[in-house]
C-alpha atoms as a PDB file:
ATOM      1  CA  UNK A   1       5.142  37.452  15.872  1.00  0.00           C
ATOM      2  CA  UNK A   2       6.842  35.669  18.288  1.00  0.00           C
ATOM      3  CA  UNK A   3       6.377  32.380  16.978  1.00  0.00           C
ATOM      4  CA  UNK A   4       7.368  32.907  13.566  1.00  0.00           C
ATOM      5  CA  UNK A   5      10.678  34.121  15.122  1.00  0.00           C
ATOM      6  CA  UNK A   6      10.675  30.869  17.577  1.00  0.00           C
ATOM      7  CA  UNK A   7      10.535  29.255  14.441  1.00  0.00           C
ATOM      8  CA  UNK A   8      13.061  30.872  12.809  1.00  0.00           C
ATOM      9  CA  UNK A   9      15.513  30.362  15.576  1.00  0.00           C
ATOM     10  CA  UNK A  10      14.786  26.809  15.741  1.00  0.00           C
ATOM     11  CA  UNK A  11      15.910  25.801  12.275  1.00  0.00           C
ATOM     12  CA  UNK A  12      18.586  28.454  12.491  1.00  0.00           C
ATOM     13  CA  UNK A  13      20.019  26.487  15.350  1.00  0.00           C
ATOM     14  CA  UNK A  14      19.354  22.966  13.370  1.00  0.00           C
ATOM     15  CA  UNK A  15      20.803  23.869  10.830  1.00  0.00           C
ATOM     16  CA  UNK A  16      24.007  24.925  12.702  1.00  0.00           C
ATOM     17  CA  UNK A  17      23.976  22.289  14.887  1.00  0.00           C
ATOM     18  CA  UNK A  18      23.804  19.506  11.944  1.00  0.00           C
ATOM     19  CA  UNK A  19      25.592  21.151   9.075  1.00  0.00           C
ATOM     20  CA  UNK A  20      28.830  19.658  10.096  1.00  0.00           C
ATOM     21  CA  UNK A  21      27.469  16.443   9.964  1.00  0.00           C
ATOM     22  CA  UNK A  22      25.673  16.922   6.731  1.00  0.00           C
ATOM     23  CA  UNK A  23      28.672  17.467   5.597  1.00  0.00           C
ATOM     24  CA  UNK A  24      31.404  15.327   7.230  1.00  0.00           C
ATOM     25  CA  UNK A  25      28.594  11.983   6.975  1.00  0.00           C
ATOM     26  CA  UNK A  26      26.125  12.499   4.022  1.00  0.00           C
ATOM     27  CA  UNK A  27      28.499  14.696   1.648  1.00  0.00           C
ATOM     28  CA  UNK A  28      31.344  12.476   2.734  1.00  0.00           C
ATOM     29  CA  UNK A  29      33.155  16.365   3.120  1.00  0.00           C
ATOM     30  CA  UNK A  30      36.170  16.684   5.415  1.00  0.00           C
ATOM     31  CA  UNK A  31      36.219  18.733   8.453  1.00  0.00           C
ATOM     32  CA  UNK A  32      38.048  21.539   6.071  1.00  0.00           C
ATOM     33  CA  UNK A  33      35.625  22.015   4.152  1.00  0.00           C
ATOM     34  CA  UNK A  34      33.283  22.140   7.447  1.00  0.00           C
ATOM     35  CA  UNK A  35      35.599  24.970   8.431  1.00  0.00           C
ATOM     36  CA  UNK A  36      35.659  26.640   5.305  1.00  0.00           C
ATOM     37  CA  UNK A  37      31.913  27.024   4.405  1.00  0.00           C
ATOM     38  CA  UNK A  38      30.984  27.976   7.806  1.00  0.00           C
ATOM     39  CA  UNK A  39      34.121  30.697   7.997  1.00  0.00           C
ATOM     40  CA  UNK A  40      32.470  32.117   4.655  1.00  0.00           C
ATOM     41  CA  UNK A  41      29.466  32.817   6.422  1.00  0.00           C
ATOM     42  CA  UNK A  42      30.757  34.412   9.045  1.00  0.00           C
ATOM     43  CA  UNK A  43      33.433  36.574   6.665  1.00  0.00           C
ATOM     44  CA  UNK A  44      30.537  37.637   4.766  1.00  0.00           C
ATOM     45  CA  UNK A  45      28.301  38.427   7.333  1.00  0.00           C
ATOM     46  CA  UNK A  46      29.891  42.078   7.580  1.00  0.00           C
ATOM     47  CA  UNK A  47      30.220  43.446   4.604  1.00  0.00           C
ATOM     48  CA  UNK A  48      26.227  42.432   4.119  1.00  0.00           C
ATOM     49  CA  UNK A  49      25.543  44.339   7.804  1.00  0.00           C
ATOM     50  CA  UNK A  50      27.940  47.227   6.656  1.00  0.00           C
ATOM     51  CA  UNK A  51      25.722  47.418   3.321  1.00  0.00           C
ATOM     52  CA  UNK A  52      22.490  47.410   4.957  1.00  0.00           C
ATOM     53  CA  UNK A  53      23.462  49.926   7.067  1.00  0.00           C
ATOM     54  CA  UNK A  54      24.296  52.493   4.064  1.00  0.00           C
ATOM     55  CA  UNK A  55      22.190  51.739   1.121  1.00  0.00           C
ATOM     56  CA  UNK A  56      19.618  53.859   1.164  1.00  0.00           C
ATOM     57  CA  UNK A  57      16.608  53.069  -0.489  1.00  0.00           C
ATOM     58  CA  UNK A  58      15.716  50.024   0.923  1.00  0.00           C
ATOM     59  CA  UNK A  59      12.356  48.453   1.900  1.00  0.00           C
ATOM     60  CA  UNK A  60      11.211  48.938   5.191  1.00  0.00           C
ATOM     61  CA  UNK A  61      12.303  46.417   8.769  1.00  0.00           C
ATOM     62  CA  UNK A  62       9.105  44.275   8.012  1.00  0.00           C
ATOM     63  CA  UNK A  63       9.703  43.491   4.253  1.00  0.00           C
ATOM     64  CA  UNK A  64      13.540  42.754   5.045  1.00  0.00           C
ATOM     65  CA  UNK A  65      12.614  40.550   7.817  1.00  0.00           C
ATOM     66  CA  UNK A  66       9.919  38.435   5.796  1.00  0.00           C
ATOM     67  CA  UNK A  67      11.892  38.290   2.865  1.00  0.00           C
ATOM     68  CA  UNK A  68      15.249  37.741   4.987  1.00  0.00           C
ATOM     69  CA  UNK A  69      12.693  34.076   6.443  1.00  0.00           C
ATOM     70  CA  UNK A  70      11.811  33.190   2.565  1.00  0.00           C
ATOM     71  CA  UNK A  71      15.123  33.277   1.478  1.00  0.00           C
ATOM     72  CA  UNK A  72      16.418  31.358   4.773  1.00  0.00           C
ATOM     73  CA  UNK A  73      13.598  28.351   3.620  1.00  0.00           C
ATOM     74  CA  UNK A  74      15.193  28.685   0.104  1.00  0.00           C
ATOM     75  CA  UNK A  75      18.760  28.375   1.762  1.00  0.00           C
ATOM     76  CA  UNK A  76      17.792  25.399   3.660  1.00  0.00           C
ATOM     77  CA  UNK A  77      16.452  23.678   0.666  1.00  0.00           C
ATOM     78  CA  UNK A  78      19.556  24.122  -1.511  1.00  0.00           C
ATOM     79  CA  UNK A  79      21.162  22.255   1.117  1.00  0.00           C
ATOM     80  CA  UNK A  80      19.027  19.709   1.071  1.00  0.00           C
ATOM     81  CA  UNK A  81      19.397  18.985  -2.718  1.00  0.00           C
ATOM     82  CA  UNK A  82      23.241  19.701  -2.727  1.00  0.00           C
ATOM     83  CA  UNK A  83      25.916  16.953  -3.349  1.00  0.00           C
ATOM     84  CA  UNK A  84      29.022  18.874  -3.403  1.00  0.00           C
ATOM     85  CA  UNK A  85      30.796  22.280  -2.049  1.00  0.00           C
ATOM     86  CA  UNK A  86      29.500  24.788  -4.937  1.00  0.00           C
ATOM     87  CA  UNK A  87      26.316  24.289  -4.161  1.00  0.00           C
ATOM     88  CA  UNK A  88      27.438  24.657  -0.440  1.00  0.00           C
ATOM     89  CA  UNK A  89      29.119  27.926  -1.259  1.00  0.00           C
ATOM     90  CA  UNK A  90      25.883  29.855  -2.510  1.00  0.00           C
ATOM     91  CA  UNK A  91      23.998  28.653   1.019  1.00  0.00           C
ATOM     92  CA  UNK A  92      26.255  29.978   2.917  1.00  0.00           C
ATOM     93  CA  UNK A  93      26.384  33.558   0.956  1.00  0.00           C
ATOM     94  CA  UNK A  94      22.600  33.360   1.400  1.00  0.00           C
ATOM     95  CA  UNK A  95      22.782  32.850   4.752  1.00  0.00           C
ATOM     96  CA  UNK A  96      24.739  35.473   5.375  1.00  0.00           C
ATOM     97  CA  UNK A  97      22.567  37.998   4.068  1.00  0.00           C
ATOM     98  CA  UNK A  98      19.947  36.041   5.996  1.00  0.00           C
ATOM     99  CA  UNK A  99      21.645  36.605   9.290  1.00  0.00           C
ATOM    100  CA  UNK A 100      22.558  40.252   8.542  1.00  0.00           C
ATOM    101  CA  UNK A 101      19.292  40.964   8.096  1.00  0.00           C
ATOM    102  CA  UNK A 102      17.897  39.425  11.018  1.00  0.00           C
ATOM    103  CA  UNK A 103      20.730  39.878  13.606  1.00  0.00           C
ATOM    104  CA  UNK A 104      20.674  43.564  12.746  1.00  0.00           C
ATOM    105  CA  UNK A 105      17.099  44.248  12.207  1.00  0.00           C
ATOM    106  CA  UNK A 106      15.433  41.483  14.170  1.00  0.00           C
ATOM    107  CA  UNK A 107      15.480  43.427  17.946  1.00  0.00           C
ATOM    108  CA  UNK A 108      14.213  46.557  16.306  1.00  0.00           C
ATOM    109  CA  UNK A 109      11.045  44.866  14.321  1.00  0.00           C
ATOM    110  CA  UNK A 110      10.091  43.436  17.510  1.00  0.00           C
ATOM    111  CA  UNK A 111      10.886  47.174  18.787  1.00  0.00           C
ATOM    112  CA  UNK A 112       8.414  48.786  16.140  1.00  0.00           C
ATOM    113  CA  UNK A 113       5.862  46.089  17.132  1.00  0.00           C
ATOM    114  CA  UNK A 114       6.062  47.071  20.737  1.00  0.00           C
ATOM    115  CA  UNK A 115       6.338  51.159  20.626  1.00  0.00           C
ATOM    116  CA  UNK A 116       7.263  52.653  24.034  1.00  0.00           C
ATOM    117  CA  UNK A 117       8.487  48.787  25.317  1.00  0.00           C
ATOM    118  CA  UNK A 118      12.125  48.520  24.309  1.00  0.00           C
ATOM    119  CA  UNK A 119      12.537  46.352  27.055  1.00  0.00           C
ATOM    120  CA  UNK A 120       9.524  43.985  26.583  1.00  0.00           C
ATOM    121  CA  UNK A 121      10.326  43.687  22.840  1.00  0.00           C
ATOM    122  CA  UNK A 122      14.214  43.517  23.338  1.00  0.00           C
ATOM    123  CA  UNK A 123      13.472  40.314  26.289  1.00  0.00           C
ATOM    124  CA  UNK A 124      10.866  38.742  23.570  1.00  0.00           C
ATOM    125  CA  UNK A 125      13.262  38.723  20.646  1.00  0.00           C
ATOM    126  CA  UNK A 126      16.166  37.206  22.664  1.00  0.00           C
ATOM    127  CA  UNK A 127      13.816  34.991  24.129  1.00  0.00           C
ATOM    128  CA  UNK A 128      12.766  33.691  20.885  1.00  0.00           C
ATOM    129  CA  UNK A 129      16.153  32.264  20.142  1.00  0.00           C
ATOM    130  CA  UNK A 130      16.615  30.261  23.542  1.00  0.00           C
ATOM    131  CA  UNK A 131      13.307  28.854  22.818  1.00  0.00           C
ATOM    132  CA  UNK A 132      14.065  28.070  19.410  1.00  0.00           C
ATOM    133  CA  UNK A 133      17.271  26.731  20.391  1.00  0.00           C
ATOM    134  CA  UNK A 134      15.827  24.359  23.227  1.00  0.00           C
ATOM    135  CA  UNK A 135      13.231  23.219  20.466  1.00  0.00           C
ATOM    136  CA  UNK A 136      15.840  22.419  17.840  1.00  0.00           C
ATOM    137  CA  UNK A 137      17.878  20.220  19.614  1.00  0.00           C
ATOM    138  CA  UNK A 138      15.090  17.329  20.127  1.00  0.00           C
ATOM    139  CA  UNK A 139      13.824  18.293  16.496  1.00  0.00           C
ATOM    140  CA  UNK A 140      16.774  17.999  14.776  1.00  0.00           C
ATOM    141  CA  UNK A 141      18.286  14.508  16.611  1.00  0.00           C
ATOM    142  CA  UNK A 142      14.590  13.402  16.248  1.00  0.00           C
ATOM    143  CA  UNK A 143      14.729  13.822  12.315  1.00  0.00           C
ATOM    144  CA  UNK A 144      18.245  12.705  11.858  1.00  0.00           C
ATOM    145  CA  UNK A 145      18.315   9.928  13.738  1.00  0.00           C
ATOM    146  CA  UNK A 146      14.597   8.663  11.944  1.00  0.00           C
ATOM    147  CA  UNK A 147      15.375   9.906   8.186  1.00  0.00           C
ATOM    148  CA  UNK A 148      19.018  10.924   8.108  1.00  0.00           C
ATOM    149  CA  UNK A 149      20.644  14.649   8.119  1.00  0.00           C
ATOM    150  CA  UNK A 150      19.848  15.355   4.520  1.00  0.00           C
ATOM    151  CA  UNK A 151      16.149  15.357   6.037  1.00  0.00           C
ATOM    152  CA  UNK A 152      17.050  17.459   8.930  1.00  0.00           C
ATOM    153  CA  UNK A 153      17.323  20.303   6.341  1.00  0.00           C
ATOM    154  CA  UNK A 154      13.768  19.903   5.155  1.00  0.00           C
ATOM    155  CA  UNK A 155      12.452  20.060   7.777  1.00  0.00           C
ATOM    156  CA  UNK A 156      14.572  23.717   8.529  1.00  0.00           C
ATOM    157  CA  UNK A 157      13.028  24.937   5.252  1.00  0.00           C
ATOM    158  CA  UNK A 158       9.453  24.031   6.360  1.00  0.00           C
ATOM    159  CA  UNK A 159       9.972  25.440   9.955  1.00  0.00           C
ATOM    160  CA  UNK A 160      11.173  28.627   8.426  1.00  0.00           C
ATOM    161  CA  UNK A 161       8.426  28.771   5.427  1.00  0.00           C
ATOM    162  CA  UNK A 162       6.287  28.346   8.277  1.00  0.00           C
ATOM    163  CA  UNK A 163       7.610  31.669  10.112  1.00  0.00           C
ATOM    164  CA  UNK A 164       7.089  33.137   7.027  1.00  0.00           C
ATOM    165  CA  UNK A 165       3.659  32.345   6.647  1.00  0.00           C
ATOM    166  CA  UNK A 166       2.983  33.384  10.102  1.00  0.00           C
ATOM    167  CA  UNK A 167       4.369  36.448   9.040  1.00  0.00           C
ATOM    168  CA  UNK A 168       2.059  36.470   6.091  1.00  0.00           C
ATOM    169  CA  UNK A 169      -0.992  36.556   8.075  1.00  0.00           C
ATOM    170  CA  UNK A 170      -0.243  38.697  10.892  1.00  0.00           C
ATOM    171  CA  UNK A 171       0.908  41.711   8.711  1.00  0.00           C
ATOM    172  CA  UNK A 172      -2.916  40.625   6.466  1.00  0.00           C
ATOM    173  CA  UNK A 173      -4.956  40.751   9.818  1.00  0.00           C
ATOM    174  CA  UNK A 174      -2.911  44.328  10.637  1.00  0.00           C
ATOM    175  CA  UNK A 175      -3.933  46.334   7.433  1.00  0.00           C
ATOM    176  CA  UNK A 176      -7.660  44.377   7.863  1.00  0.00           C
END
């Protein structure tokens, strides 16, 4: 489990790291409109925590969590084929719900995996993102500086498709 989250947290942090200049170099955006889309995010982060927390109803941690990593690959993909801001807007609404999801449920599915080790599971899932975010700083110069930042982005989507899929087989070898 820890990988797929090591490779969450890797194109997470590529993603952040390069969206700027995605923007600002590829897109030919300003620095605004740097500020804006990633200020949407965050402004929209809350009110998707705030309804997780009180819907009731809703699947349980695991099924959040996996489909929280498919729609992060679909997020980084949109990027990838955008050309303008609108586009732009609707990734960053996704991954907001994206982040809610796995900012607020992401300790406690590690928690669930570890019963009776809060502290084991709590130092894995933080550990997860420095690793992730060591990783994604060669990755993501790597790929931009060899196929340009659009490509940077593809790469994201694969990494995180490929948490996913990790996910996939873990929970398949659990009910075998």
């Amino acid at each position: 489990m820890a990988l797929a989250f090591v490779l969450y947290a890797t194109s997470m942090s590529m993603g952040m790291t390069m969206f700027p200049l995605f923007i600002t170099e590829t897109l030919r955006g300003s620095e605004g409109q740097v500020g804006f889309l990633v200020g949407l995010c965050a402004l929209l982060e809350i009110p998707v925590m705030l309804a997780l927390a009180t819907l009731r109803g809703l699947p349980g941690t695991q099924k959040l969590v996996k489909g929280a990593f498919l729609l992060f690959a679909v997020h980084f993909a949109l990027i990838y084929f955008s050309s303008g801001l609108p586009l732009l807007v609707t990734t960053q609404a996704i991954r907001a719900a994206v982040l809610a999801v796995t900012a607020g449920l992401g300790m406690l599915y590690f928690q669930e995996l570890m019963p009776g080790r809060f502290a084991a599971a709590t130092t894995m899932f933080a550990n997860t993102s420095a690793v992730g975010g060591m990783l994604a700083g060669i990755l993501s110069g790597a790929a931009a500086q060899w196929f340009g930042y659009r490509a940077v982005f593809l790469l994201c989507a694969a990494l995180t498709f490929g948490g996913w899929m990790v996910m996939q087989f873990i929970v398949k070898k659990k009910a075998a």
